[in-house]
Protein backbone atom coordinates (compact mmCIF):
# COMPACT_ATOMS: atom_id res chain seq x y z
CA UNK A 1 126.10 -110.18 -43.99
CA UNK A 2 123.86 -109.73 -40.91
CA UNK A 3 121.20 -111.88 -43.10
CA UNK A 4 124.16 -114.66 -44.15
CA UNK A 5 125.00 -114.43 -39.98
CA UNK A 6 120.69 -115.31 -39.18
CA UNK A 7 121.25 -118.78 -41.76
CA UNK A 8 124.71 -119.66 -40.07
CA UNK A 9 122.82 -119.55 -36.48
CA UNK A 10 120.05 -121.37 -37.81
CA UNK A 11 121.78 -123.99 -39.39
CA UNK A 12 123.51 -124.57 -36.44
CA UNK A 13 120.81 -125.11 -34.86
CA UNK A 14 119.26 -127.42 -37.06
CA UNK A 15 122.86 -129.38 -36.74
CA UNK A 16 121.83 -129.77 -32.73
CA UNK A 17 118.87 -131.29 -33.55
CA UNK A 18 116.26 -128.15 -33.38
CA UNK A 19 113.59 -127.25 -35.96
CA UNK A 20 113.24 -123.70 -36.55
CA UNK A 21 109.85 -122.87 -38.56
CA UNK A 22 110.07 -119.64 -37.76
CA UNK A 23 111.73 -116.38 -36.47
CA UNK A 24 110.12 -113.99 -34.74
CA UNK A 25 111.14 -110.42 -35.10
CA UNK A 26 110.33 -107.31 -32.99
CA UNK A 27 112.04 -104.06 -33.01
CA UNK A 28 113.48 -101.57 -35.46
CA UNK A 29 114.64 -103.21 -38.10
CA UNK A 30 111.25 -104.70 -38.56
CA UNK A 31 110.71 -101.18 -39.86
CA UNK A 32 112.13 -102.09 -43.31
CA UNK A 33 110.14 -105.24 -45.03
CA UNK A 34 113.04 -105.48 -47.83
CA UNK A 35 115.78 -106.32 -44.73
CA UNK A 36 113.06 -108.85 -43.45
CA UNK A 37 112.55 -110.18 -46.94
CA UNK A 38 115.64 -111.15 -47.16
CA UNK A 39 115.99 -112.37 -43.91
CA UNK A 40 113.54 -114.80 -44.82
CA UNK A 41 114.26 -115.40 -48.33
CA UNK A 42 118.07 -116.55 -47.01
CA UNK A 43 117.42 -118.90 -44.21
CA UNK A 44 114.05 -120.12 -46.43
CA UNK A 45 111.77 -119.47 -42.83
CA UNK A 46 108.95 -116.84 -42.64
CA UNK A 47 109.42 -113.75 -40.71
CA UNK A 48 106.00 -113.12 -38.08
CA UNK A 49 106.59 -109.42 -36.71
CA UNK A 50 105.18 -108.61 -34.14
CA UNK A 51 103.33 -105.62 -33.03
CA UNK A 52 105.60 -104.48 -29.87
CA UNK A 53 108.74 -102.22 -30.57
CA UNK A 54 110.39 -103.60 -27.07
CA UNK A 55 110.65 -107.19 -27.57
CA UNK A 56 113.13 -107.63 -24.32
CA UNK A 57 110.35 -105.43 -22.14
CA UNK A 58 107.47 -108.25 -23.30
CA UNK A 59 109.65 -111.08 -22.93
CA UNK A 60 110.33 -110.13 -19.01
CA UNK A 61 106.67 -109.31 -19.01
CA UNK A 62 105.73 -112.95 -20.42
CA UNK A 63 108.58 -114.61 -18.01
CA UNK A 64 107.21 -112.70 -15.36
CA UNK A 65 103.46 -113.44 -15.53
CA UNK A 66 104.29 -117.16 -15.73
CA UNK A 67 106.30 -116.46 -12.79
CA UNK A 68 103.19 -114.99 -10.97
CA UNK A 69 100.82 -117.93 -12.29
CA UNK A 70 98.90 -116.17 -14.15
CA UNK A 71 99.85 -118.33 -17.19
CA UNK A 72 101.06 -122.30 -17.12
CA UNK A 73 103.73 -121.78 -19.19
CA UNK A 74 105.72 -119.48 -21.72
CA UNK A 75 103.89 -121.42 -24.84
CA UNK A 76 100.43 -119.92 -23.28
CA UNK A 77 101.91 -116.34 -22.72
CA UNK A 78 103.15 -115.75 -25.47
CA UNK A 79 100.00 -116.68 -26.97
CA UNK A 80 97.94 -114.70 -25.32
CA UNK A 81 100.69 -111.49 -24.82
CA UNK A 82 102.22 -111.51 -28.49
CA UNK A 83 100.51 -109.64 -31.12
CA UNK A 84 101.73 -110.28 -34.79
CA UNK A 85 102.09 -107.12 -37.09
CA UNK A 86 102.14 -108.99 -40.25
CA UNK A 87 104.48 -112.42 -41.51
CA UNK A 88 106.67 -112.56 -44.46
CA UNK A 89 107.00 -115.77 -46.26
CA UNK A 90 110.19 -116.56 -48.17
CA UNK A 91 110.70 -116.36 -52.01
CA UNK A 92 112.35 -119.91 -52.99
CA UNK A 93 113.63 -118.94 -56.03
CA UNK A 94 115.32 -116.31 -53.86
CA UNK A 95 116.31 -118.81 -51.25
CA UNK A 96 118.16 -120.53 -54.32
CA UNK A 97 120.18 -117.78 -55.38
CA UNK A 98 121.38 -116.66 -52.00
CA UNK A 99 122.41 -120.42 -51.17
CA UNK A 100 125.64 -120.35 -52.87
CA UNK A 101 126.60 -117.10 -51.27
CA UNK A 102 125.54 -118.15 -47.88
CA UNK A 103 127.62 -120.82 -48.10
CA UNK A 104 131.16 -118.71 -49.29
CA UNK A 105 130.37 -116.65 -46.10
CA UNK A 106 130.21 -119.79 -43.86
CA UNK A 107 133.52 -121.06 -45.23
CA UNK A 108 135.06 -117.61 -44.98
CA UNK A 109 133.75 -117.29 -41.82
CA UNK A 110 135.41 -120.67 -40.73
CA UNK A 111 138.60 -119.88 -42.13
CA UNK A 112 139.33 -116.25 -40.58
CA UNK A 113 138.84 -118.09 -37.18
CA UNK A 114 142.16 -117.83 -36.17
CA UNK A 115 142.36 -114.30 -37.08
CA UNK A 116 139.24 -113.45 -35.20
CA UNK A 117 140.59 -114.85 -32.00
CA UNK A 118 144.15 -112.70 -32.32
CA UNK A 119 142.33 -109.76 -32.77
CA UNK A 120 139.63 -110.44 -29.83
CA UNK A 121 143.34 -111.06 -27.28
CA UNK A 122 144.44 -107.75 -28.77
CA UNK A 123 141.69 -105.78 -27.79
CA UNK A 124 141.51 -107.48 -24.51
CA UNK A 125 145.00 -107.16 -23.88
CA UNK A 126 144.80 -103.28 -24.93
CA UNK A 127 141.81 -103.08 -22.88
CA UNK A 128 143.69 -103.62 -19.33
């Protein structure tokens, strides 16, 4: 599901007019290649891991050396401050086979909606 939830971001993105060619993952559940196979074998994009555990702790760390000048931009920290582990490229005849269930969980997804909203003003409500 988490894997079905990556494709539904990025082909929203796509729908806004971006171009994703890659995702760039960090963090624990880089641990396990078969999760990030699949990652990339659903949304058909390779999978660069990178070397640091703490991706939020480098990001401030890039954002904050362009801050301080010592880089132009982001592009040329991350460059020069991101170190990749290893990239996983996507299986197509994978891709294929998860298409039509990526799809069911879109349209499901779209038509609990309603019921996902109810549930969010219950909480809140409870919540007071």
């Amino acid at each position: 599901g988490i894997c079905y939830g990556t494709e539904h971001i990025l082909r929203t993105m796509h729908a806004n007019g971006f171009e994703v060619k890659e995702v760039v993952a960090a963090g624990g559940p880089t641990k396990s290649r078969l999760w990030m196979q699949m990652h990339a074998d659903v949304s058909n994009t390779p999978i660069t891991l990178t070397e640091v555990a703490d991706a939020p702790t480098l990001g401030s760390a890039i954002l904050g050396a362009v801050a301080a000048n010592l880089f132009p931009g982001v592009p040329d920290a991350t460059r020069q401050m991101v170190h990749v582990r290893d990239r996983i490229e996507p299986n197509a005849d994978a891709h294929e086979e998860y298409r039509f269930y990526v799809d069911q969980y879109i349209a499901t997804y779209g038509r609990i909606q309603d019921l996902i909203q109810e549930t969010t003003r219950h909480v809140a409500r409870r919540a007071r």
